[in-house]
Structure formats: structure tokens, C-alpha cells
Protein backbone atom coordinates (compact mmCIF):
# COMPACT_ATOMS: atom_id res chain seq x y z
CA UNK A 1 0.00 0.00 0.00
CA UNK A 2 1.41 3.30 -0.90
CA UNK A 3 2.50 5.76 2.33
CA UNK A 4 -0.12 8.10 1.17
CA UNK A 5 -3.41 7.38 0.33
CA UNK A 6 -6.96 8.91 0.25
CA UNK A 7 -10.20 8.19 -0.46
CA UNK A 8 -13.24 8.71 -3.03
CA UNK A 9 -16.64 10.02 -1.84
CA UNK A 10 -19.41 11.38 -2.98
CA UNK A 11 -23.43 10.24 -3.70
CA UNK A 12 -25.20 8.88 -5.93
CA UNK A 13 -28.83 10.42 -7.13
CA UNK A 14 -32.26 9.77 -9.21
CA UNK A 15 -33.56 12.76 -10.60
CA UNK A 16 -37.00 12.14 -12.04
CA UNK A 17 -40.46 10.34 -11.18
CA UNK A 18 -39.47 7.82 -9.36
CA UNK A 19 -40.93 4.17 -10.79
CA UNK A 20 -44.55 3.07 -10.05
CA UNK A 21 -43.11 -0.62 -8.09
CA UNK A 22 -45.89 -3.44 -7.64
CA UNK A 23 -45.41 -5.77 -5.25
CA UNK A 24 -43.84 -8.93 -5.76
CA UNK A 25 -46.61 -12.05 -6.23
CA UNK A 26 -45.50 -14.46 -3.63
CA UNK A 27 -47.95 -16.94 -3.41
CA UNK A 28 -46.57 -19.65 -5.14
CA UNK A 29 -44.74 -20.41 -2.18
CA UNK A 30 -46.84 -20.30 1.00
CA UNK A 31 -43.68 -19.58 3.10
CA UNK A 32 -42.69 -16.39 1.19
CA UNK A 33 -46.47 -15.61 1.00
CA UNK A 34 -47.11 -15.53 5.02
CA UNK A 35 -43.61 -13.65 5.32
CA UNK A 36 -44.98 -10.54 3.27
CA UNK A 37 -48.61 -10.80 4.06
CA UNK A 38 -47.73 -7.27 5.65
CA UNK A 39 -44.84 -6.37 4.34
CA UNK A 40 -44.89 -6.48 0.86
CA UNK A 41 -41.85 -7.68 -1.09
CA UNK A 42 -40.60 -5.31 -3.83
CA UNK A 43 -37.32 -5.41 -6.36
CA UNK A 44 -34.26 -3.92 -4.98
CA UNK A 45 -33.77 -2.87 -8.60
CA UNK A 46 -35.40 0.99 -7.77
CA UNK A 47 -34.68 1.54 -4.15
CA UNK A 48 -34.95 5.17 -4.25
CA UNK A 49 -34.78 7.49 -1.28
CA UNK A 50 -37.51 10.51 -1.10
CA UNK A 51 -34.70 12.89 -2.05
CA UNK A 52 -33.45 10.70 -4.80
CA UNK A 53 -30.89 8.72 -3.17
CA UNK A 54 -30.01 5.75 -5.02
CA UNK A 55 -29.16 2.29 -3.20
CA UNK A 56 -27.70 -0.51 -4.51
CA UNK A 57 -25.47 1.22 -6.95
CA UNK A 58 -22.03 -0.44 -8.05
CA UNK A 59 -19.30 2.29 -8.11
CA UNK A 60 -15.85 1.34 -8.94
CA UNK A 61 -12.39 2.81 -10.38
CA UNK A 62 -12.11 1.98 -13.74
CA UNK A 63 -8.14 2.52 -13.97
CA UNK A 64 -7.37 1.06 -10.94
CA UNK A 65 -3.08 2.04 -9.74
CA UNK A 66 -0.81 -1.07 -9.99
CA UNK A 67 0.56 -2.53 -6.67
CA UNK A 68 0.19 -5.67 -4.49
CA UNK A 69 -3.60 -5.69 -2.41
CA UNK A 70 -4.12 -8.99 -0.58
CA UNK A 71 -6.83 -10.61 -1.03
CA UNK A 72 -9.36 -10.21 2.23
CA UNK A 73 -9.22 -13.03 4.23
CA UNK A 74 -12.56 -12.66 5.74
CA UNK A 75 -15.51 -13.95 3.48
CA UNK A 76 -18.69 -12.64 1.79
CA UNK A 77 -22.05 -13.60 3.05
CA UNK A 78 -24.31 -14.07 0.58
CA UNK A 79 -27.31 -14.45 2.63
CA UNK A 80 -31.27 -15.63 1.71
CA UNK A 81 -33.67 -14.17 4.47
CA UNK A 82 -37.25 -12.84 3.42
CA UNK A 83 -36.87 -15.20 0.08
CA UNK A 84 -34.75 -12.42 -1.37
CA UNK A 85 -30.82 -11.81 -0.85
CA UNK A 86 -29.71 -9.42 1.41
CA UNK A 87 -27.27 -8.33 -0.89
CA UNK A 88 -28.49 -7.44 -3.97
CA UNK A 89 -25.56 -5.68 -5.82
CA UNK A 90 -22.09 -6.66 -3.96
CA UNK A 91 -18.16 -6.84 -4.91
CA UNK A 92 -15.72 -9.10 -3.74
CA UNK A 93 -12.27 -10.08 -4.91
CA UNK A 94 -10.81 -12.65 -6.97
CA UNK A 95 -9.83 -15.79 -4.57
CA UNK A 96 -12.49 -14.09 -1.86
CA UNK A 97 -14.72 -17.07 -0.38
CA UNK A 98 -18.44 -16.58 -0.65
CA UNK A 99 -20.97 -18.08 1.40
CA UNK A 100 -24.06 -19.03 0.50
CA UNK A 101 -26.56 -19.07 3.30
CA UNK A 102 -30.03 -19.84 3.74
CA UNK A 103 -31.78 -18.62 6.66
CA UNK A 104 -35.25 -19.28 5.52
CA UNK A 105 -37.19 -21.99 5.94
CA UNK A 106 -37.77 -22.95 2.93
CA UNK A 107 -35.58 -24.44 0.13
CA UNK A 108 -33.97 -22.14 -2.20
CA UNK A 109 -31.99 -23.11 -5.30
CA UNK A 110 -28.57 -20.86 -5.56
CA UNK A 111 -27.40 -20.27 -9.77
CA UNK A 112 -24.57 -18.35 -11.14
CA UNK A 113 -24.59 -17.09 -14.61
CA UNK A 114 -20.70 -16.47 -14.84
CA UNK A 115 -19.02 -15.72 -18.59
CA UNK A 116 -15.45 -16.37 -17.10
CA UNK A 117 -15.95 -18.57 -14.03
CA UNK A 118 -17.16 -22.07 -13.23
CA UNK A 119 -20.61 -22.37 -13.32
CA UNK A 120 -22.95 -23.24 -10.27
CA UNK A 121 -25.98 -24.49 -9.37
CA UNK A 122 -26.92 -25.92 -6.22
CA UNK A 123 -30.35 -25.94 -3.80
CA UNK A 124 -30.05 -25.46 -0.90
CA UNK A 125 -32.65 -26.80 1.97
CA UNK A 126 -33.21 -24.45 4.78
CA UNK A 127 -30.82 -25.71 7.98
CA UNK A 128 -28.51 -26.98 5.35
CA UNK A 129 -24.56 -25.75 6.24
CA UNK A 130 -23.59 -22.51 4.46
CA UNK A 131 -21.87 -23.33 0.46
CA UNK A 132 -18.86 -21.97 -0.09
CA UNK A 133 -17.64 -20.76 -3.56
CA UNK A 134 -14.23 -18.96 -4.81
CA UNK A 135 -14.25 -17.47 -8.39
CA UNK A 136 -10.29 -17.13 -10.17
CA UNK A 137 -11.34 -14.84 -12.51
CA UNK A 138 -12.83 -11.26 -12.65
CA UNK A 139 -16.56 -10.59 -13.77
CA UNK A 140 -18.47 -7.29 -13.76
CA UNK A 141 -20.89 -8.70 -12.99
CA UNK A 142 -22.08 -11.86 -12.02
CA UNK A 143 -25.81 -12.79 -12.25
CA UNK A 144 -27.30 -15.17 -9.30
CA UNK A 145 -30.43 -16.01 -9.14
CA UNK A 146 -32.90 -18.40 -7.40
CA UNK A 147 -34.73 -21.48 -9.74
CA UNK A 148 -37.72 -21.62 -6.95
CA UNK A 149 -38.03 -17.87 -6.34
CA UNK A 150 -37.50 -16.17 -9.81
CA UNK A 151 -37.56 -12.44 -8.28
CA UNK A 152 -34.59 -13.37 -6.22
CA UNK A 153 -31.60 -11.92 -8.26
CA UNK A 154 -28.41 -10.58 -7.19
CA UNK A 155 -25.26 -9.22 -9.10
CA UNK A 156 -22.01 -10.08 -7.58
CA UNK A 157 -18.89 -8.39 -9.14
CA UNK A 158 -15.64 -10.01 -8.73
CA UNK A 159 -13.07 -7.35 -8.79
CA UNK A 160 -9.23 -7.92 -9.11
CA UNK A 161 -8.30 -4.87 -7.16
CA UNK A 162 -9.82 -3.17 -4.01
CA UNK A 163 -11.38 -0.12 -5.03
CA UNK A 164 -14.86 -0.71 -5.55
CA UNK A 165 -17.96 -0.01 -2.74
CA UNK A 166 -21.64 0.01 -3.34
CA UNK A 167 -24.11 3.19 -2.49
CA UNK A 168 -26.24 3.05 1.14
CA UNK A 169 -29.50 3.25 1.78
CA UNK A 170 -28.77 7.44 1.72
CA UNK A 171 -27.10 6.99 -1.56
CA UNK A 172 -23.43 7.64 -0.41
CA UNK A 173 -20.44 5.32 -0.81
CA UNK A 174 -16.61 5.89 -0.07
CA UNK A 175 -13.76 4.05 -2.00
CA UNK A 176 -11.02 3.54 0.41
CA UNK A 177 -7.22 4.37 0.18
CA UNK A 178 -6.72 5.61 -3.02
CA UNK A 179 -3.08 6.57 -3.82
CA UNK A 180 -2.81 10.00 -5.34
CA UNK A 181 -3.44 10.17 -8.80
CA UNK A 182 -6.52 10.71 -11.68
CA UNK A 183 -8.82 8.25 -12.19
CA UNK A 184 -11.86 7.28 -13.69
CA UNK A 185 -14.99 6.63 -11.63
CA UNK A 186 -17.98 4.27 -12.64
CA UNK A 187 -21.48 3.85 -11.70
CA UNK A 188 -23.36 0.98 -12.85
CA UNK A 189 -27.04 0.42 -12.72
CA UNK A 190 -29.26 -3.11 -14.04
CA UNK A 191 -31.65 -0.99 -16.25
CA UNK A 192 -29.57 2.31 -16.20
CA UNK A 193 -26.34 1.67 -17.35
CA UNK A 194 -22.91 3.18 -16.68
CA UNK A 195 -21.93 6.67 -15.75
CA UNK A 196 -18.26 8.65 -15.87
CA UNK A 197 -16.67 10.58 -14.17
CA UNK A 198 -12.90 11.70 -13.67
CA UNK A 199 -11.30 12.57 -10.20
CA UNK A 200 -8.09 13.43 -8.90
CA UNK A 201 -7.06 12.49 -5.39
CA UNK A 202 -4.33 14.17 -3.98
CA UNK A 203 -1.64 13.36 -1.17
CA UNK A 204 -3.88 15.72 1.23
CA UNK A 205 -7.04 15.36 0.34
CA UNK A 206 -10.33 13.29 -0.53
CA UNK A 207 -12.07 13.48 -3.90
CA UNK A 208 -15.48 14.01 -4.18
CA UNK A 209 -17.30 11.93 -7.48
CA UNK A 210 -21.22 12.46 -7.01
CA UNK A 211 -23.64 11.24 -9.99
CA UNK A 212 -27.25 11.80 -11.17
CA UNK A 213 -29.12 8.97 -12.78
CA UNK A 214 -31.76 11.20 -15.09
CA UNK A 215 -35.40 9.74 -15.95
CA UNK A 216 -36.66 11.89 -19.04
CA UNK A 217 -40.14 13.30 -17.78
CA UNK A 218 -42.96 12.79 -20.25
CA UNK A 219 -45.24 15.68 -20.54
């Protein structure tokens, strides 16, 4: 790691009417059905704050600086509670260990859609031990998705360098430890696509790299 090193914030916004979501028809498993009887289940595609904050967004450094980051040797949970996963958009590093965990009780069915990995495909019966997976090569991103419950999707990008975070519930993210430098900052969105943006960090300060996701308004 270099001796000086900052980091990337910033926020990342919808400007528009935000989408008309219907809930999520759960009744073909009576499980997931009495779960949501109250709390209806939406997609985490459109979680949108009532200033426009926008969750679940992938932001990453496009032109990452060369150098040697360790791989983490924690893992990634990857768990299934509410018959949806917890995580929805996520990153994680090449030769990271994810876990696959159900904590329902009902039986979900874990599959990975990977263009440069192994594939998988595995159920997995609620009390069942957690599966483990570790993927050698990068993917931006990785589809999962669940054979039983077919709104449960998540996208898991496997990054071969560190600087990478995801946007909160408020829309903010920070991308740690950034040597000094210019770089190129992405957003990526399911339906919305990719936004760019340049930054430069400095040896005494942060950078700041806040976006705006526009929806056209129809008169």
C-alpha cells in the first residue's frame, strides 16, 4: 500500500419520477407468501430514497493504480432471508470465499450465470450448512439467481483490485485508500447503465465523485 493514500466520496442520485413498483406475487410459495402478508416484497432494482438517493449502486475505479492488495481473508455472506438476498448488488475479490446461506425456511436453489468462471448451481434446503464458492477470474458482474423464487436476483462483481464499494441506503459510498493520482470513476445500474466521471485524489485530500441517474419526464 502506498505511504499516502486517500479516499473517493461522494453520492449517488435519481432525478425524475421515481418508478410506479408493484409488489412482488408471492404466493406460489406459501412460506414467502405468510412472510410478506404485511410487508410487501418489492425489487431492490429501484430503491430510491424521497430525495433521490439511489441504493444498490455499483461504483468502482475503472483505472485502478498497480501494486500488491491482498486478497481479504474474511468472506462474503451471501445471505437468503425474506426469500430475497440481502445483498443485492455486492463486490468481492478474486480468490475471496463466498458463502451461501439460507436462513429461511424454505428451500432455495442458488445459480450463477458467470461468462469467465465455473458455473454453479446448487439448492439449498433451509438448515442446510452454508456453500462456499471462490471465483479465479474477474466478472463485472455476475448474475445469481434463485430457480424456486424467480424475483430473487443478485449481481455479484468479482473485482481484481480493491477499489470498488456500493451506495447506502442514503445513496453515499466511499472508496477507500486511493493513492494519489486521476482516475476514472464508474457507476453501474441493471436498467440504467454506466456513468463517468474523472477525479483526482491528492496526497492531502479526498475526492469528491457524485452522480445523477436522469429519468426523461414525459409531458
Amino acid at each position: 500500500m502506498p505511504a499516502f493514500t486517500e479516499d473517493v466520496t461522494g453520492t449517488v442520485r435519481f432525478d425524475g419520477p421515481k418508478p410506479k413498483l408493484a409488489p412482488i406475487d408471492t404466493k406460489a410459495d406459501d412460506y414467502c407468501r405468510k412472510m410478506h402478508e404485511d410487508d410487501p416484497l418489492y425489487t431492490d432494482e429501484a430503491t430510491i430514497g424521497p430525495n433521490g438517493e439511489f441504493a444498490y449502486i455499483f461504483v468502482y475505479v475503472v483505472d485502478p493504480p498497480a501494486g500488491d492488495y491482498p486478497v481479504p481473508d474474511t468472506s462474503i455472506k451471501l445471505n437468503q432471508y425474506g426469500c430475497r438476498y440481502e445483498l443485492p448488488v455486492f463486490g468481492m475479490r478474486v480468490g475471496q470465499t463466498i458463502e451461501f446461506v439460507n436462513s429461511d425456511e424454505t428451500t432455495h436453489n442458488v445459480r450463477g450465470f458467470p461468462k469467465h468462471n465455473r458455473v454453479f448451481n446448487f439448492g439449498q434446503p433451509p438448515g442446510l450448512a452454508p456453500r462456499t464458492r471462490v471465483f479465479d477470474k474477474a466478472e463485472m458482474p455476475l448474475k445469481i439467481k434463485c430457480d424456486v423464487h424467480a424475483w430473487m436476483k443478485a449481481h455479484c462483481f468479482v473485482m481484481d483490485h480493491p477499489f470498488f464499494a456500493v451506495t447506502d441506503l442514503d445513496g453515499r459510498y466511499t472508496i477507500e485508500n486511493l493513492p494519489p493520482g486521476t482516475y476514472t470513476v464508474r457507476t453501474w445500474h441493471e436498467r440504467l447503465g454506466e456513468l463517468d466521471q474523472e477525479v483526482t485524489v491528492g496526497d492531502d485530500a479526498s475526492a469528491d465523485a457524485s452522480f445523477t441517474y436522469i429519468r426523461i419526464r414525459k409531458e
